[in-house]
N, C-alpha and C. Protein backbone atom coordinates (compact mmCIF):
# COMPACT_ATOMS: atom_id res chain seq x y z
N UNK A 1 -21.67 70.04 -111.45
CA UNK A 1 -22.96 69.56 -111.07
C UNK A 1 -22.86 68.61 -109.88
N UNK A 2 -21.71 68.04 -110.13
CA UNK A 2 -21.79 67.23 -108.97
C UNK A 2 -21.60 67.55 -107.82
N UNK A 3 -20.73 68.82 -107.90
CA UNK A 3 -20.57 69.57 -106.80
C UNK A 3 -21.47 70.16 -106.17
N UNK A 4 -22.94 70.73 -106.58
CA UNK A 4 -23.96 71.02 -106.19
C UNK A 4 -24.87 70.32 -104.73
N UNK A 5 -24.68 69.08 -105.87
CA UNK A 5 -25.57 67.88 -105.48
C UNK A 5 -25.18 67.39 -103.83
N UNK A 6 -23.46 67.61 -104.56
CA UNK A 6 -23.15 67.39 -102.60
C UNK A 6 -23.24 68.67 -101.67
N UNK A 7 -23.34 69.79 -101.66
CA UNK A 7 -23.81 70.75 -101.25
C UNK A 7 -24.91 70.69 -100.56
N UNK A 8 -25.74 70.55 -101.36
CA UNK A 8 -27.23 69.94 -101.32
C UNK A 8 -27.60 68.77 -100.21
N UNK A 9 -26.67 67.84 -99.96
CA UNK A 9 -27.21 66.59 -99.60
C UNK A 9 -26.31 67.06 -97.99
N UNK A 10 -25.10 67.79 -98.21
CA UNK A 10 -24.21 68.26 -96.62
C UNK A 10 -25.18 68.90 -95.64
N UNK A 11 -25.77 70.12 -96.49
CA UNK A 11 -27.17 71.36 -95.93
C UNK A 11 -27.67 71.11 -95.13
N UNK A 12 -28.48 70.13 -95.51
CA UNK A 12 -29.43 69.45 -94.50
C UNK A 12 -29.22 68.93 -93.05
N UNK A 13 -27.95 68.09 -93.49
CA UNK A 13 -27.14 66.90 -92.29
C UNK A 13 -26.96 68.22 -91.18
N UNK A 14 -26.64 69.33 -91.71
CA UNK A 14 -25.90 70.12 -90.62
C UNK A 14 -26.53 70.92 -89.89
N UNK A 15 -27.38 71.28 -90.69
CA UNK A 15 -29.29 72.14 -90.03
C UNK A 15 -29.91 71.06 -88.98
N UNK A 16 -29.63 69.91 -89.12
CA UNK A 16 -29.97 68.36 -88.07
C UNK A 16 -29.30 68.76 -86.63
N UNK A 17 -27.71 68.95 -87.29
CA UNK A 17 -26.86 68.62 -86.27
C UNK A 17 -27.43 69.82 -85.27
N UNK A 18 -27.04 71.24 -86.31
CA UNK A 18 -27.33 72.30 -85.29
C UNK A 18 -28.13 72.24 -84.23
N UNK A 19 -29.47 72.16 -85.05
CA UNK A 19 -30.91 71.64 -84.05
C UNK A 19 -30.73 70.72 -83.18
N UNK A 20 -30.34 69.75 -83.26
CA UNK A 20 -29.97 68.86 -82.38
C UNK A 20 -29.41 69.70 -80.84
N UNK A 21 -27.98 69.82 -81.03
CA UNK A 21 -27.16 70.47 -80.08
C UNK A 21 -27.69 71.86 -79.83
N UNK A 22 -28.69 72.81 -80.11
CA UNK A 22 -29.06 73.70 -79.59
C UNK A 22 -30.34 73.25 -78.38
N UNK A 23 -31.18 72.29 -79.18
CA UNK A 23 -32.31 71.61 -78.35
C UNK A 23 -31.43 71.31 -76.63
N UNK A 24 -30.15 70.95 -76.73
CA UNK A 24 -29.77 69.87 -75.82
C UNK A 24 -29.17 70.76 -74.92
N UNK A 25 -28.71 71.81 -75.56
CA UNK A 25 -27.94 72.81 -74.67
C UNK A 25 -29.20 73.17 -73.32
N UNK A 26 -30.60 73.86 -74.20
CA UNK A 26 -31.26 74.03 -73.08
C UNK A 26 -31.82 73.21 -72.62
N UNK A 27 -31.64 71.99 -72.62
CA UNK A 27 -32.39 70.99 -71.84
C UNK A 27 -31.33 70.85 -70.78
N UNK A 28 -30.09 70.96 -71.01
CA UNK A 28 -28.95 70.42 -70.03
C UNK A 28 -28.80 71.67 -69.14
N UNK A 29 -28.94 72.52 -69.20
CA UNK A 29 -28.99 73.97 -68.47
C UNK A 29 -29.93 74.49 -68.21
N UNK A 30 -30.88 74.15 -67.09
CA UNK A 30 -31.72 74.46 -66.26
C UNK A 30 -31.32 75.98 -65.43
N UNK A 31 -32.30 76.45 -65.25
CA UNK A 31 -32.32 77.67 -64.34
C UNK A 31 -31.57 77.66 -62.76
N UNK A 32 -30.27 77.81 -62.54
CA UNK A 32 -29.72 77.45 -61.18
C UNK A 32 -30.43 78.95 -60.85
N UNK A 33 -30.48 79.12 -59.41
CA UNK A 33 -30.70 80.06 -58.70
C UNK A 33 -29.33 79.96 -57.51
N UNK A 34 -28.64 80.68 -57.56
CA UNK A 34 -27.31 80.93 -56.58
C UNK A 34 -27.92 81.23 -55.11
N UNK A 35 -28.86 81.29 -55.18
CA UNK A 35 -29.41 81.37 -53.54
C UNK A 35 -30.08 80.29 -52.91
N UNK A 36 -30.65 79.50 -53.92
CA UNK A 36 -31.29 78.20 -53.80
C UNK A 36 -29.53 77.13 -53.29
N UNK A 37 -29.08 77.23 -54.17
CA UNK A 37 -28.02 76.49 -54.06
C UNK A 37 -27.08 76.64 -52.71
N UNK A 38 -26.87 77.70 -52.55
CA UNK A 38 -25.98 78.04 -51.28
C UNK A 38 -27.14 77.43 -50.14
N UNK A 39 -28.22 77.55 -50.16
CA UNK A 39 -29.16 76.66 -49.26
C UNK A 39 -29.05 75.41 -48.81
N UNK A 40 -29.23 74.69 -50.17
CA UNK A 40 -29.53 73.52 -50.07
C UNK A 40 -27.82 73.03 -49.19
N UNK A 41 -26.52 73.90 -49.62
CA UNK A 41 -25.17 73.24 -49.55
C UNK A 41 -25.35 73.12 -47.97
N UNK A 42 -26.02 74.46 -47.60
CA UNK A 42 -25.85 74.80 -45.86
C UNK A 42 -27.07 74.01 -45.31
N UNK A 43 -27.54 73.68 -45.73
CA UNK A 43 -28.38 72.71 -45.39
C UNK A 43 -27.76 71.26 -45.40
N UNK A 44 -27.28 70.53 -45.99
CA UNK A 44 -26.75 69.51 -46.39
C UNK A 44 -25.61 69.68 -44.79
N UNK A 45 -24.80 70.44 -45.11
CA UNK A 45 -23.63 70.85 -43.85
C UNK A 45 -23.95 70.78 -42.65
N UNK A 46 -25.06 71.27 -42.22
CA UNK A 46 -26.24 71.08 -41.04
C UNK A 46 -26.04 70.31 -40.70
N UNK A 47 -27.15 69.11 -41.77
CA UNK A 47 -27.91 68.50 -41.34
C UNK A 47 -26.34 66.96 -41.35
N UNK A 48 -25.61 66.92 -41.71
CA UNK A 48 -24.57 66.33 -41.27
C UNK A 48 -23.47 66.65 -40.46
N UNK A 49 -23.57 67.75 -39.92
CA UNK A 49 -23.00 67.83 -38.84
C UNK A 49 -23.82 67.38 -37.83
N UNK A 50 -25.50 67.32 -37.80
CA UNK A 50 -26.15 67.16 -36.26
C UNK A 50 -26.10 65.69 -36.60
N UNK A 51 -26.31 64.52 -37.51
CA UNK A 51 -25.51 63.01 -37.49
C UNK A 51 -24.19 62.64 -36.80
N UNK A 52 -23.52 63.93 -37.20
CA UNK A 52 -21.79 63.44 -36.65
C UNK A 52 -21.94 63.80 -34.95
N UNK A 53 -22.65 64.81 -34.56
CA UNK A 53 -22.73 65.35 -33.07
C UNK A 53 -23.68 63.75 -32.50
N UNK A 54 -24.47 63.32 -33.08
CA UNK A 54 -25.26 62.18 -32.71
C UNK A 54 -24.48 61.19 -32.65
N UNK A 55 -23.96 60.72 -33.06
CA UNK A 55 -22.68 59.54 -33.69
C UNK A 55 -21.86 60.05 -32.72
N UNK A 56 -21.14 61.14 -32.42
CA UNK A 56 -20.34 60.94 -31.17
C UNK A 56 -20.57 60.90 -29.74
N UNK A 57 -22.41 61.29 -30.10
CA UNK A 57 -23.40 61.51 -28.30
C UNK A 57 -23.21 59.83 -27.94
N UNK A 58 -23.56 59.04 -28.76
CA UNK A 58 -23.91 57.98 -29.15
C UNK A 58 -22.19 57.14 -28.52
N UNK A 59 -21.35 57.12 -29.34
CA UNK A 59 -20.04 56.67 -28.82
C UNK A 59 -19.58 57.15 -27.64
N UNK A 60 -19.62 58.34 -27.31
CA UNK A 60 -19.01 58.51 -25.87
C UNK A 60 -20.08 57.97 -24.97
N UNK A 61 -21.12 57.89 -25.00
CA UNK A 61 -22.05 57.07 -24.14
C UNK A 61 -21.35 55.51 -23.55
N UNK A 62 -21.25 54.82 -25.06
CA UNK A 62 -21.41 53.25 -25.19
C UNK A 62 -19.94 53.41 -24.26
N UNK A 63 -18.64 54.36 -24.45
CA UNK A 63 -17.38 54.24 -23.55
C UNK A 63 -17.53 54.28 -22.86
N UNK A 64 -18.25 55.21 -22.12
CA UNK A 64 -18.34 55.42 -20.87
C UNK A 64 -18.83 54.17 -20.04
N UNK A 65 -20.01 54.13 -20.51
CA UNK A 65 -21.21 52.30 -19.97
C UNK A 65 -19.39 51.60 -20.11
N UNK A 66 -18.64 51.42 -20.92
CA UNK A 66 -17.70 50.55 -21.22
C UNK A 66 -16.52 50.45 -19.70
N UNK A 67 -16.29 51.49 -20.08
CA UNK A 67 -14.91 51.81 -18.89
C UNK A 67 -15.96 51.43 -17.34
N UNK A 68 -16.71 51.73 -17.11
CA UNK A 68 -17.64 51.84 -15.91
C UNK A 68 -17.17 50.10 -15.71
N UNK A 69 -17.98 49.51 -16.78
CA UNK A 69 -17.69 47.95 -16.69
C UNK A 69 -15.86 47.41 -16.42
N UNK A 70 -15.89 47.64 -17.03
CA UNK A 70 -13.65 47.61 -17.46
C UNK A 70 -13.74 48.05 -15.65
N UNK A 71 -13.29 48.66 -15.79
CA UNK A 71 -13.35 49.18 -13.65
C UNK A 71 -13.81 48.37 -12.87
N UNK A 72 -15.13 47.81 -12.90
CA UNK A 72 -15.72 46.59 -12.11
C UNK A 72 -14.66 45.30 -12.51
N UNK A 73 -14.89 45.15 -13.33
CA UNK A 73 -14.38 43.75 -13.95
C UNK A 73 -12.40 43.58 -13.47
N UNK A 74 -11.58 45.03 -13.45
CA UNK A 74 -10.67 45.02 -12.65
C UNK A 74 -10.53 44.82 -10.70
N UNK A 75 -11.65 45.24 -10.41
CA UNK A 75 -11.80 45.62 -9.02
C UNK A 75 -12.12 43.67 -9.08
N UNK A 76 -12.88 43.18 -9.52
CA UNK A 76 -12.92 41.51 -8.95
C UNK A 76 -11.97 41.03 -9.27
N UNK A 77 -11.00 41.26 -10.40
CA UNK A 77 -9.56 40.81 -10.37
C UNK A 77 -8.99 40.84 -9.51
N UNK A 78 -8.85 41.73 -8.86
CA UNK A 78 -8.20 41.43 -8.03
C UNK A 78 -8.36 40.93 -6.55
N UNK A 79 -9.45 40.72 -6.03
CA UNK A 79 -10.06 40.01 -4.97
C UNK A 79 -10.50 38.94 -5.42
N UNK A 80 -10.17 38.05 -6.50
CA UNK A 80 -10.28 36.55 -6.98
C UNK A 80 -9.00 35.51 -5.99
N UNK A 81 -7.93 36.50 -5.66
CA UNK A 81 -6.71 35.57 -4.83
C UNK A 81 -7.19 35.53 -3.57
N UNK A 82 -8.01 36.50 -3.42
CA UNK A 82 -8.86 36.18 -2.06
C UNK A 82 -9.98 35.07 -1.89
N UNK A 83 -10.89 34.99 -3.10
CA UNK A 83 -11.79 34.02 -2.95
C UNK A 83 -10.95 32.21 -2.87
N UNK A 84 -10.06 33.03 -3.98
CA UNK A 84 -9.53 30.92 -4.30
C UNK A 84 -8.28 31.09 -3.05
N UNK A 85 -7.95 31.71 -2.06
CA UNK A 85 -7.47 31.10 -0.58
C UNK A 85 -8.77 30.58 -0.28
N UNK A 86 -9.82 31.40 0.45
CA UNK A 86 -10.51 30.84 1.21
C UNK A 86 -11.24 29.68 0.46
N UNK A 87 -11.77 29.33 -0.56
CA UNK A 87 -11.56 28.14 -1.48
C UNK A 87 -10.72 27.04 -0.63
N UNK A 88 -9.88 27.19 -0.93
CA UNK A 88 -8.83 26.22 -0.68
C UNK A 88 -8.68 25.80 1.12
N UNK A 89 -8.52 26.85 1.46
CA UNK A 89 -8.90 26.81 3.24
C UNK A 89 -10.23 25.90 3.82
N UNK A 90 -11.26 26.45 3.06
CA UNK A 90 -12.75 25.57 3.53
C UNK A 90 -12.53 24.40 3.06
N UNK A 91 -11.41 23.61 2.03
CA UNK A 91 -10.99 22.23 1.69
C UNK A 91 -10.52 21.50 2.78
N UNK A 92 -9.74 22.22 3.16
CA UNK A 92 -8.36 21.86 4.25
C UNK A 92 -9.31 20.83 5.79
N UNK A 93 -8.97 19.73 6.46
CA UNK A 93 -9.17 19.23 7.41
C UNK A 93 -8.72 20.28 9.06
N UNK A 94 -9.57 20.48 9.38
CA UNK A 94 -9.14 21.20 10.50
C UNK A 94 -9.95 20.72 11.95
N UNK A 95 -9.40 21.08 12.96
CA UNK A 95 -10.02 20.62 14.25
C UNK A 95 -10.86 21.59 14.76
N UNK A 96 -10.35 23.25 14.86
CA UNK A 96 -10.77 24.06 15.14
C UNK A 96 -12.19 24.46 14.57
N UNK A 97 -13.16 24.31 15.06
CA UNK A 97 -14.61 24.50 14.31
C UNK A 97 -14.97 25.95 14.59
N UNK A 98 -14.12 26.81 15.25
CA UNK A 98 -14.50 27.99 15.35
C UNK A 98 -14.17 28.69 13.98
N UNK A 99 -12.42 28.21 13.93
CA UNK A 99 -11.90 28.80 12.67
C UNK A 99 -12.39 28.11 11.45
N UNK A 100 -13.04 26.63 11.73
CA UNK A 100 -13.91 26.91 9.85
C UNK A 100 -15.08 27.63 10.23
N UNK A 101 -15.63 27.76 10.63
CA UNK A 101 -16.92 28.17 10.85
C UNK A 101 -16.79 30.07 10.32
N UNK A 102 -15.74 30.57 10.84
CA UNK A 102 -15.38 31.80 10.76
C UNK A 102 -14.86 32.32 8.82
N UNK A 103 -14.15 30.85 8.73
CA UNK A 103 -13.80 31.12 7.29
C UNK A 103 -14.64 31.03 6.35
N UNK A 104 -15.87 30.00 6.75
CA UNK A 104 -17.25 30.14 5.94
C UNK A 104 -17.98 31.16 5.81
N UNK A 105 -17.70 31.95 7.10
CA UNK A 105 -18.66 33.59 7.29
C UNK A 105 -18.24 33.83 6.08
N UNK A 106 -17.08 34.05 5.98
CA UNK A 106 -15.91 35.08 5.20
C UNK A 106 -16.04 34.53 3.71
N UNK A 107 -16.15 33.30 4.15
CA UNK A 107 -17.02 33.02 1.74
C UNK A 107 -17.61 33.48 1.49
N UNK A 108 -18.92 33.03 2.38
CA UNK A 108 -20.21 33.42 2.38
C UNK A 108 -20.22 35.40 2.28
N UNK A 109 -19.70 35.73 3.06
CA UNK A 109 -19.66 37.32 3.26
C UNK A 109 -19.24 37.65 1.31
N UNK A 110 -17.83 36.97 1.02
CA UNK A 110 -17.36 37.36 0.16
C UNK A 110 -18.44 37.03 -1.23
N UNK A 111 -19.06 36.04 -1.66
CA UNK A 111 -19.75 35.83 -2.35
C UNK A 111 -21.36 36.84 -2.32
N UNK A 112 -21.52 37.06 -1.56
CA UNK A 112 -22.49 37.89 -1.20
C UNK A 112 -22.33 39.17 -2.06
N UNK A 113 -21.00 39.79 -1.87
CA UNK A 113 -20.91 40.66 -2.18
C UNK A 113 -20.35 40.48 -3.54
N UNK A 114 -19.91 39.94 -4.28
CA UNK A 114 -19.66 39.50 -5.81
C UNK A 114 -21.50 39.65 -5.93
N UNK A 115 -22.18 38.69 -5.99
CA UNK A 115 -23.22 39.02 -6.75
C UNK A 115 -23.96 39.91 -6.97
N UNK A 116 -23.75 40.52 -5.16
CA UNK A 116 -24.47 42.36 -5.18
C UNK A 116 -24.06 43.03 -6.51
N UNK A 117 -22.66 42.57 -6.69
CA UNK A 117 -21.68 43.40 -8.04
C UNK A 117 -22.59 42.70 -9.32
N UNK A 118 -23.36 42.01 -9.28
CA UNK A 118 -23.51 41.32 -10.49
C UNK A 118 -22.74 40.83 -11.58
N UNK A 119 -21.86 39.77 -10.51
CA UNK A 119 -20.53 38.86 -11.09
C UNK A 119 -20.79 37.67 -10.57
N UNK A 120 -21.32 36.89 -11.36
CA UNK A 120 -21.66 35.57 -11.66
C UNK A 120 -20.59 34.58 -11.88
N UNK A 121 -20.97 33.30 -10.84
CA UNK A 121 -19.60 32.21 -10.83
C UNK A 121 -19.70 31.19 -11.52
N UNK A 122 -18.62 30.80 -12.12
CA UNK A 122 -19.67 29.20 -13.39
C UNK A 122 -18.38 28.66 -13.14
N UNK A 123 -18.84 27.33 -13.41
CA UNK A 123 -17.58 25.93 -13.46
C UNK A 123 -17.83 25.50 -12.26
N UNK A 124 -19.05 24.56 -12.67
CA UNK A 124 -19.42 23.64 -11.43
C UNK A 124 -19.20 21.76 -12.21
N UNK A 125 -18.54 20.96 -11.69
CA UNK A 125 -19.12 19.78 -11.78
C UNK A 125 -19.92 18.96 -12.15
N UNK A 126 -19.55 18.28 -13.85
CA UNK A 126 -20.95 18.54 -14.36
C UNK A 126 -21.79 19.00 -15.27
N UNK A 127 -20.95 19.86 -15.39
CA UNK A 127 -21.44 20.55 -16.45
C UNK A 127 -20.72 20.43 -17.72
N UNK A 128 -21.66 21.41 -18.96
CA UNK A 128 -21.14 20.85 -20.06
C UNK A 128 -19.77 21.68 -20.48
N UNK A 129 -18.53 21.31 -21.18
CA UNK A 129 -17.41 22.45 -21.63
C UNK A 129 -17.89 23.18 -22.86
N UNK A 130 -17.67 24.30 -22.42
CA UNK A 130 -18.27 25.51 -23.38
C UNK A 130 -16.88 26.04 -23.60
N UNK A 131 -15.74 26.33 -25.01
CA UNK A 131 -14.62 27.11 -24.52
C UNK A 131 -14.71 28.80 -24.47
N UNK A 132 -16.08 28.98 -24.38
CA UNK A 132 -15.82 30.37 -24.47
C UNK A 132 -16.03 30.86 -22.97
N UNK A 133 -16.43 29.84 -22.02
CA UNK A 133 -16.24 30.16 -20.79
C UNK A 133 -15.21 28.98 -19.65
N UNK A 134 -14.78 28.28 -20.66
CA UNK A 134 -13.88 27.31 -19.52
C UNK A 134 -12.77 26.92 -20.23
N UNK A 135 -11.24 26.99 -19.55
CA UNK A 135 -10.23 26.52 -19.97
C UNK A 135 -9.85 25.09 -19.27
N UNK A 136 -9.73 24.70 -20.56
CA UNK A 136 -9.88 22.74 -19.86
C UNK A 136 -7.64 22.83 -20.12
N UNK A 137 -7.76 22.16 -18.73
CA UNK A 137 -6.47 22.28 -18.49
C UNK A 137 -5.90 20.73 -18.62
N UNK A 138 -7.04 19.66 -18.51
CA UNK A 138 -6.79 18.19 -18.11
C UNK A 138 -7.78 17.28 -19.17
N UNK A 139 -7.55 16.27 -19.58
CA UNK A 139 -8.60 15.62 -20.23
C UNK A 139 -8.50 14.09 -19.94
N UNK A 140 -9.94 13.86 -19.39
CA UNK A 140 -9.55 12.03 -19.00
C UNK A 140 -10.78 11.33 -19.80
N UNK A 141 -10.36 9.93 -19.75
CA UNK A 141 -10.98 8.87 -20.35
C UNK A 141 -11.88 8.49 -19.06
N UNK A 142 -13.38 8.76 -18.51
CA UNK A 142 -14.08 7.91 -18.05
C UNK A 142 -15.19 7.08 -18.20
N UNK A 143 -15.33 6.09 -18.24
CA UNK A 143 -16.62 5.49 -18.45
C UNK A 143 -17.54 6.11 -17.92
N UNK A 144 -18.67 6.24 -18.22
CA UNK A 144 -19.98 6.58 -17.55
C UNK A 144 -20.12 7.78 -17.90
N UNK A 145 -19.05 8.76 -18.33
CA UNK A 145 -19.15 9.87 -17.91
C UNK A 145 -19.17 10.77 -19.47
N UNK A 146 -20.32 11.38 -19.62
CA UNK A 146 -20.95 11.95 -21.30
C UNK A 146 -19.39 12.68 -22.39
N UNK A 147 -18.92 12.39 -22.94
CA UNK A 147 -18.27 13.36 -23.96
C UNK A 147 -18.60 15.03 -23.32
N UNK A 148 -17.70 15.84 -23.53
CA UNK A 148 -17.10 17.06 -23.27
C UNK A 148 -18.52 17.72 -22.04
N UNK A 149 -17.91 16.58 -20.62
CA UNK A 149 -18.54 17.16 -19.70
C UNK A 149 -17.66 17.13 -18.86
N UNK A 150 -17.54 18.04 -17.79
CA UNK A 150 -16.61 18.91 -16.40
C UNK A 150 -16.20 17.57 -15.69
N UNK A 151 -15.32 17.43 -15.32
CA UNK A 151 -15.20 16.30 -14.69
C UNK A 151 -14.72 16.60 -12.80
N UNK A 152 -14.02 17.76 -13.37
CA UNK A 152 -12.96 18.44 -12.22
C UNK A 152 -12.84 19.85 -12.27
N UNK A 153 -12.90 21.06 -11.43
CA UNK A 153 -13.00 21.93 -11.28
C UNK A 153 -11.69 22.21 -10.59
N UNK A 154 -11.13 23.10 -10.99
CA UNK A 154 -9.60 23.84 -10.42
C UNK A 154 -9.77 25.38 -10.12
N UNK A 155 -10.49 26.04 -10.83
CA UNK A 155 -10.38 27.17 -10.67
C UNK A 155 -12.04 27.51 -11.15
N UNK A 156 -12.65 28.44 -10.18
CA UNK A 156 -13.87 28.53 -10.40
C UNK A 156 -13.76 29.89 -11.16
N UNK A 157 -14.97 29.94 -12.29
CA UNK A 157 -15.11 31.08 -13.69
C UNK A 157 -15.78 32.15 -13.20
N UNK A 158 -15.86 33.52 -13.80
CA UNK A 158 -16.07 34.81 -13.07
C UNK A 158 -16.58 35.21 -14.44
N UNK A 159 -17.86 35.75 -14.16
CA UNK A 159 -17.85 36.83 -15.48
C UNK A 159 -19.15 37.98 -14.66
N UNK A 160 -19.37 38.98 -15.24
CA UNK A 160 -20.11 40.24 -15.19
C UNK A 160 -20.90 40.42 -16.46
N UNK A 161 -22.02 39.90 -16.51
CA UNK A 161 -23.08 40.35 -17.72
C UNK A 161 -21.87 39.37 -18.88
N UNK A 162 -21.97 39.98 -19.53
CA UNK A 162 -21.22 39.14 -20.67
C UNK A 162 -19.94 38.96 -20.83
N UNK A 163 -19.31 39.71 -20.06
CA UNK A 163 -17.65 39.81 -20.17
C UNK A 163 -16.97 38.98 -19.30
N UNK A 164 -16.35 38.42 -19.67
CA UNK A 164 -15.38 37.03 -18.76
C UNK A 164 -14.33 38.34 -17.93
N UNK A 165 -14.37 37.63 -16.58
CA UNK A 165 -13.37 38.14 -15.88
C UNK A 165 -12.01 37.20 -15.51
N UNK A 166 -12.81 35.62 -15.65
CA UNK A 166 -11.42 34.96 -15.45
C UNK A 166 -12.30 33.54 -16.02
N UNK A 167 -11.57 33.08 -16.65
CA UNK A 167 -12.25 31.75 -17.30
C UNK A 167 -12.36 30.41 -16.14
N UNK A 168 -12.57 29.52 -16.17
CA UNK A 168 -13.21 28.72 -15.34
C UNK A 168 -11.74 27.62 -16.07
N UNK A 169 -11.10 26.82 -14.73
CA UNK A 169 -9.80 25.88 -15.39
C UNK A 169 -10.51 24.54 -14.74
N UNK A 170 -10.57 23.90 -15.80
CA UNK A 170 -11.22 22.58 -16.08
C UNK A 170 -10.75 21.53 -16.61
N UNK A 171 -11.16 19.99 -16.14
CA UNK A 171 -10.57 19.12 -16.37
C UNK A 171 -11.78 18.09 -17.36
N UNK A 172 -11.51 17.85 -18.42
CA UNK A 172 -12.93 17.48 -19.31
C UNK A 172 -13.04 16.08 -20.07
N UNK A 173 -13.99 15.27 -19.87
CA UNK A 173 -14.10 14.12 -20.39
C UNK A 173 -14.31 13.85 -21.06
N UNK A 174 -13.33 12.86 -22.23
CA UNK A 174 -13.44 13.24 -23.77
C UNK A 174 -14.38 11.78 -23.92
């Protein structure tokens, strides 16, 4: 009898379970369509490949704009030993007023043509030390004279739009 009883009371539990896991089977297994699917994959493949073709339209652009700059920014490198002679020349005491007069053309000429380039000169006298555009080479104690301002100019600063071409060498008052 007792054996019945548990018979009886198992029956049920397992007619639950069945139902259960048959309900779930078709809820979890939806109708795929194999043609829908191969769609959507080649679609997906598409539509990330024309991101990756964009993404590289996009990067070879920004290099290019890049190197264009990089090229300028070499080409004033190297005509900077030209500006800081004649620098140094228009310092110099001379008698001949033809030959300063001639070496001023030749600043003047040369500066002219830096800015045509749109290469901008900084490190004037005076001004405040910034280190992301001036290398302070000297530091003095003067009265009068404000905390981390230019005191002395050695080498005048070069940059093109945002990119430093040669930092500005400065002497700064602490």
């Amino acid at each position: 009898m007792a054996k019945k009883e548990k018979e009886k009371k198992e029956t049920p539990v397992e007619e639950v379970i069945e139902e259960t896991s048959v309900e779930e089977t078709v809820e979890a297994a939806p109708e795929v369509n194999p043609f829908e699917e191969k769609y959507n994959a080649e679609r997906d493949a598409h539509l990330r490949l024309a991101a990756e073709f964009d993404n590289f339209r996009k990067r070879t652009a920004k290099e290019k704009e890049s190197s264009y700059l990089n090229g300028e920014a070499d080409a004033v490198e190297k005509l900077l030993p030209v500006y800081d002679n004649l620098a140094r020349a228009l310092k110099q005491e001379t008698a001949d007023a033809a030959f300063k007069k001639g070496v001023e053309m030749t600043m003047t000429e040369l500066v002219k043509i830096l800015s045509t380039m749109g290469v901008e000169i900084f490190g004037q006298e005076g001004d405040t030390f910034d280190p992301n555009l001036h290398n302070a080479v000297m530091h003095t104690d003067e009265e009068g004279v404000a905390e981390n301002t230019i005191t002395q100019v050695f080498q005048q600063g070069f940059k093109i739009g945002d990119k430093i071409v040669r930092f500005a060498m400065v002497q700064v008052a602490n």
